[in-house]
N, C-alpha and C. Protein backbone atom coordinates (compact mmCIF):
# COMPACT_ATOMS: atom_id res chain seq x y z
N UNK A 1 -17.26 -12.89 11.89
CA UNK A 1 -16.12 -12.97 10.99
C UNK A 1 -16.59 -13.21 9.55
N UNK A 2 -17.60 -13.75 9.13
CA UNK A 2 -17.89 -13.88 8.35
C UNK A 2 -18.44 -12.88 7.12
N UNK A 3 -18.78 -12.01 7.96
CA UNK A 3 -19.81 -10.48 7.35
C UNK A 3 -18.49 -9.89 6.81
N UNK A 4 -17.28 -10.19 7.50
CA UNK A 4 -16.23 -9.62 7.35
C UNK A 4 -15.56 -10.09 6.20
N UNK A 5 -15.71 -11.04 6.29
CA UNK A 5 -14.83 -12.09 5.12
C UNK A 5 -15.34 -12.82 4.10
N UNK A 6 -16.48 -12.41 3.46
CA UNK A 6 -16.70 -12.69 2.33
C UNK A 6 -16.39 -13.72 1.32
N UNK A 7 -15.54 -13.17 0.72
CA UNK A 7 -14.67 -14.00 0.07
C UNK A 7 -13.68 -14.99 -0.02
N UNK A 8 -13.32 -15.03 1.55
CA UNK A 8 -12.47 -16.06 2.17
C UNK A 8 -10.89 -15.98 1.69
N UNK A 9 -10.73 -14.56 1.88
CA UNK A 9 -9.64 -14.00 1.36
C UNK A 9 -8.65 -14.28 2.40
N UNK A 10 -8.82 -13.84 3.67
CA UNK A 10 -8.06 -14.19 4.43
C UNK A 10 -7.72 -15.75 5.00
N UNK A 11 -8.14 -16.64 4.57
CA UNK A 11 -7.64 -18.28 4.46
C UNK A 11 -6.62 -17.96 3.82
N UNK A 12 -6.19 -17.21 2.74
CA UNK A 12 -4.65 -17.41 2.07
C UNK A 12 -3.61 -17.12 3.29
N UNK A 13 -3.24 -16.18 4.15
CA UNK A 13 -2.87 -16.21 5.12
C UNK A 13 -1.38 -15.40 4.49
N UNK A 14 -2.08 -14.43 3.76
CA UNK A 14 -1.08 -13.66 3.10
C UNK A 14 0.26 -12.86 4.00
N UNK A 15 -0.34 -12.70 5.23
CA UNK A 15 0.69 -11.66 6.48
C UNK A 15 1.20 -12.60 7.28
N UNK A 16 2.18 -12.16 7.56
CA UNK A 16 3.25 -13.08 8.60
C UNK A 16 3.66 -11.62 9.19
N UNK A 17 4.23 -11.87 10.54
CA UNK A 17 4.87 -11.49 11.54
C UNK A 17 5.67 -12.03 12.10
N UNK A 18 7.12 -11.22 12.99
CA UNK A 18 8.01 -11.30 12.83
C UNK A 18 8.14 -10.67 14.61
N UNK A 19 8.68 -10.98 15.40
CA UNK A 19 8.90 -9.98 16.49
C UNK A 19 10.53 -10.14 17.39
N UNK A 20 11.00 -9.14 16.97
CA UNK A 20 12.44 -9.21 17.42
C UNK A 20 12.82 -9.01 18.82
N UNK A 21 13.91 -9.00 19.35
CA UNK A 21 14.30 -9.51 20.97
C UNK A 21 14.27 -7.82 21.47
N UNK A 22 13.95 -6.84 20.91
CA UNK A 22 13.59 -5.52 21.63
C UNK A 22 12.35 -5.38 21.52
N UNK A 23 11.30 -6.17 21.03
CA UNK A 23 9.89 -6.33 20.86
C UNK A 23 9.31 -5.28 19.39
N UNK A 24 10.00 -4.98 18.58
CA UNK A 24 9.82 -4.60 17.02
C UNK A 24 8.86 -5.84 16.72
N UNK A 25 7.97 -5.64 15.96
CA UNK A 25 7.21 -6.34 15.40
C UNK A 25 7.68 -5.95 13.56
N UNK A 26 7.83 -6.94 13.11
CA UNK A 26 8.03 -6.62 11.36
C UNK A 26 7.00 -7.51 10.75
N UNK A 27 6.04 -6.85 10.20
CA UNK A 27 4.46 -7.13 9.13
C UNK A 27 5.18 -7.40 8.11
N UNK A 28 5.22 -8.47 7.42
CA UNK A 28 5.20 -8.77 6.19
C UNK A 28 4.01 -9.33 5.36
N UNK A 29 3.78 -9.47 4.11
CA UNK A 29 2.64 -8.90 3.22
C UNK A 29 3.58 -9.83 1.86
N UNK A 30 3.11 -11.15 1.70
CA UNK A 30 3.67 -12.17 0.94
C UNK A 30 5.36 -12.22 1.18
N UNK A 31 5.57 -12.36 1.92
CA UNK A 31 7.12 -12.39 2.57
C UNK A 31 7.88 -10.91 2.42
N UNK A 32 7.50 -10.00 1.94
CA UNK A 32 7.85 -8.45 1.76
C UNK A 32 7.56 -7.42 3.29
N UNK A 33 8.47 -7.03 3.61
CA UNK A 33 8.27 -6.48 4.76
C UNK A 33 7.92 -5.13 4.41
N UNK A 34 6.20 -4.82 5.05
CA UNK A 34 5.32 -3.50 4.81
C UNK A 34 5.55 -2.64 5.91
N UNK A 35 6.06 -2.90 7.08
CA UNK A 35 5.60 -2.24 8.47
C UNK A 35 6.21 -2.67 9.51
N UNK A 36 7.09 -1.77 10.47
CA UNK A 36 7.62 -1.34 11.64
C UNK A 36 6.86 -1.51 12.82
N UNK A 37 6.92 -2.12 13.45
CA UNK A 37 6.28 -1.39 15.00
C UNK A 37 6.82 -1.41 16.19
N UNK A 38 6.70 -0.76 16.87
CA UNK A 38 7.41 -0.18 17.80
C UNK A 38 7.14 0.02 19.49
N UNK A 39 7.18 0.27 20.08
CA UNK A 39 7.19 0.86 21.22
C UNK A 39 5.73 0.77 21.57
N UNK A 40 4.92 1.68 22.24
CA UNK A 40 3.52 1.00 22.28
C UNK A 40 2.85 0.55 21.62
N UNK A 41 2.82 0.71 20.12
CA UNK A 41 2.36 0.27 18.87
C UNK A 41 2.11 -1.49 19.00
N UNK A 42 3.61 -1.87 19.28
CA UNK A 42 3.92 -3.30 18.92
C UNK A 42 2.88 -3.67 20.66
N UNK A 43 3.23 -2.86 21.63
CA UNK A 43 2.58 -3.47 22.59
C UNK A 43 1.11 -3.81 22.75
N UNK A 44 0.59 -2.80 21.97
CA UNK A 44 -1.03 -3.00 21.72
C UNK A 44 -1.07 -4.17 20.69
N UNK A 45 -0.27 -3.66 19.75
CA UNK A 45 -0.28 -5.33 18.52
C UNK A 45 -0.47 -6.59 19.23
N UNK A 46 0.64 -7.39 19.64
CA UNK A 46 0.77 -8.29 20.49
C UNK A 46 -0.12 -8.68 21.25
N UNK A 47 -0.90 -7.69 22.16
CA UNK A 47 -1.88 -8.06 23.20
C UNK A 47 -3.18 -8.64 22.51
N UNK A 48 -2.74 -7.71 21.13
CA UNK A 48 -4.26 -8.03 20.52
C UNK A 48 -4.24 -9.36 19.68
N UNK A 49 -3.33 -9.75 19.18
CA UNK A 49 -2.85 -11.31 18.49
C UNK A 49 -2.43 -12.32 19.42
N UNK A 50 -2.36 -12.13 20.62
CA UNK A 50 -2.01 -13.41 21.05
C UNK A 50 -2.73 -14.75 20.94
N UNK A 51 -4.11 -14.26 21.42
CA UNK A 51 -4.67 -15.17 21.30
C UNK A 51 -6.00 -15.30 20.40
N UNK A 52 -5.35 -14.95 19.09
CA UNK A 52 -6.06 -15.18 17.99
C UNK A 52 -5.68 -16.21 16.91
N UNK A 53 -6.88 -16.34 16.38
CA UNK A 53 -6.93 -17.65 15.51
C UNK A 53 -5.93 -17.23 14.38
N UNK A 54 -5.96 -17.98 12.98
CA UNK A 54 -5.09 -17.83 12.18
C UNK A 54 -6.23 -16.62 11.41
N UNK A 55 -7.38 -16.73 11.06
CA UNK A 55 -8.21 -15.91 10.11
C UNK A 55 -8.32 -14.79 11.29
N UNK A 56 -8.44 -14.53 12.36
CA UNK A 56 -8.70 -13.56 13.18
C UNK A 56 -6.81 -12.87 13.24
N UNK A 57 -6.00 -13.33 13.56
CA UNK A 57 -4.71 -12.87 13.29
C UNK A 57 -4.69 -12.14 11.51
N UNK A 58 -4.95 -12.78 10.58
CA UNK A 58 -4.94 -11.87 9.48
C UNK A 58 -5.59 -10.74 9.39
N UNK A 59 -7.15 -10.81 10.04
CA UNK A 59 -7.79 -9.74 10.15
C UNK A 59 -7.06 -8.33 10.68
N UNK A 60 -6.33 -9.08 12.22
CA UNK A 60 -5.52 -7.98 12.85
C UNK A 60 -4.82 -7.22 11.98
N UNK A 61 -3.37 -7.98 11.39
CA UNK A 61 -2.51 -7.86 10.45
C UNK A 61 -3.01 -6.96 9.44
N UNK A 62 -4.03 -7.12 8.70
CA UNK A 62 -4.62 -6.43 7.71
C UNK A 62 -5.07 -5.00 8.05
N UNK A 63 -5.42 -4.85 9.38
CA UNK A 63 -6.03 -3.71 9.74
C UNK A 63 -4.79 -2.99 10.39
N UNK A 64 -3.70 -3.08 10.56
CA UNK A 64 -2.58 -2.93 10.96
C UNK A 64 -1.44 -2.05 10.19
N UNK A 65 -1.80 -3.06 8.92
CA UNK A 65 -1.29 -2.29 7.81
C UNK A 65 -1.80 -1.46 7.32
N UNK A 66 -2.83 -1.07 7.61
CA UNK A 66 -3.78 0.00 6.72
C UNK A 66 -4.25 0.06 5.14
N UNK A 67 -3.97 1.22 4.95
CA UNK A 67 -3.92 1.45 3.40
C UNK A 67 -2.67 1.52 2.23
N UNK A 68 -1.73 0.28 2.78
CA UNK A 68 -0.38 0.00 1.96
C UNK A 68 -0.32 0.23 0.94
N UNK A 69 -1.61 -0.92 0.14
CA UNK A 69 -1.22 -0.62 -1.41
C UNK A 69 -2.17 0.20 -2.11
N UNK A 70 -1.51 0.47 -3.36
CA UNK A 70 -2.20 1.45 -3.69
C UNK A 70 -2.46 0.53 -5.45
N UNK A 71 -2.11 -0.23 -5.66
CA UNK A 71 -2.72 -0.91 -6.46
C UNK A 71 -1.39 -1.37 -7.85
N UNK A 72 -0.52 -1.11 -7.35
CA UNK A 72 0.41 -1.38 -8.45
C UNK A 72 1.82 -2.22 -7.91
N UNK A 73 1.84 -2.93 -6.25
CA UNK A 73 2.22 -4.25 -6.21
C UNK A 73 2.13 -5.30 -6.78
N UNK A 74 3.29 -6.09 -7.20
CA UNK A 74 3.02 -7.29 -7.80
C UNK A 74 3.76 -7.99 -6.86
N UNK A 75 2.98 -9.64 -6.88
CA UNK A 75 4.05 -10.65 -5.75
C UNK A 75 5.17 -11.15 -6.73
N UNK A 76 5.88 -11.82 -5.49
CA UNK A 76 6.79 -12.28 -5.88
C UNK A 76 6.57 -13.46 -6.87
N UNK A 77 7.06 -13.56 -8.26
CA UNK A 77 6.81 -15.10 -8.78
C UNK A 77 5.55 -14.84 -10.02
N UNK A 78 4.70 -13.69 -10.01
CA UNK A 78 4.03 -13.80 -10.61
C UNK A 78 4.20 -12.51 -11.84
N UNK A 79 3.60 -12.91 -12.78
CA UNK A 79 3.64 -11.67 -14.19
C UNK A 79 2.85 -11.08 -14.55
């Protein structure tokens, strides 16, 4: 994890997840919802986060979302 994480970027714990009572998973990305999942999608998701840590769950999350931004997001709160 470490080779991976460098910078210790993922301690901020920027992604949250969300999973609704038909098993939708909703990725959010500083409380902004990036990503849908669905049907086997969410089922592979899930299997693969259950039993992961908080820095190993972001990793997931991160790789999940792919290539979202493209560099001209701003968060919420900031200028």
């Amino acid at each position: 994890m470490n080779e991976i994480d460098k910078r210790n970027k993922l301690d901020e714990e920027f992604f949250s997840y969300k999973v609704s009572k038909d098993n939708k998973v909703f990725v959010f990305w500083y409380g902004k919802q990036v990503l849908i999942l669905k049907g086997k999608e969410s089922e592979k998701f899930l299997a693969k986060i259950q039993n992961a840590n908080s820095k190993e769950a972001q990793l997931i999350l991160a790789k999940v979302t792919g290539n979202f931004k493209r560099g001209n997001e701003k968060r919420s709160g900031t200028k």
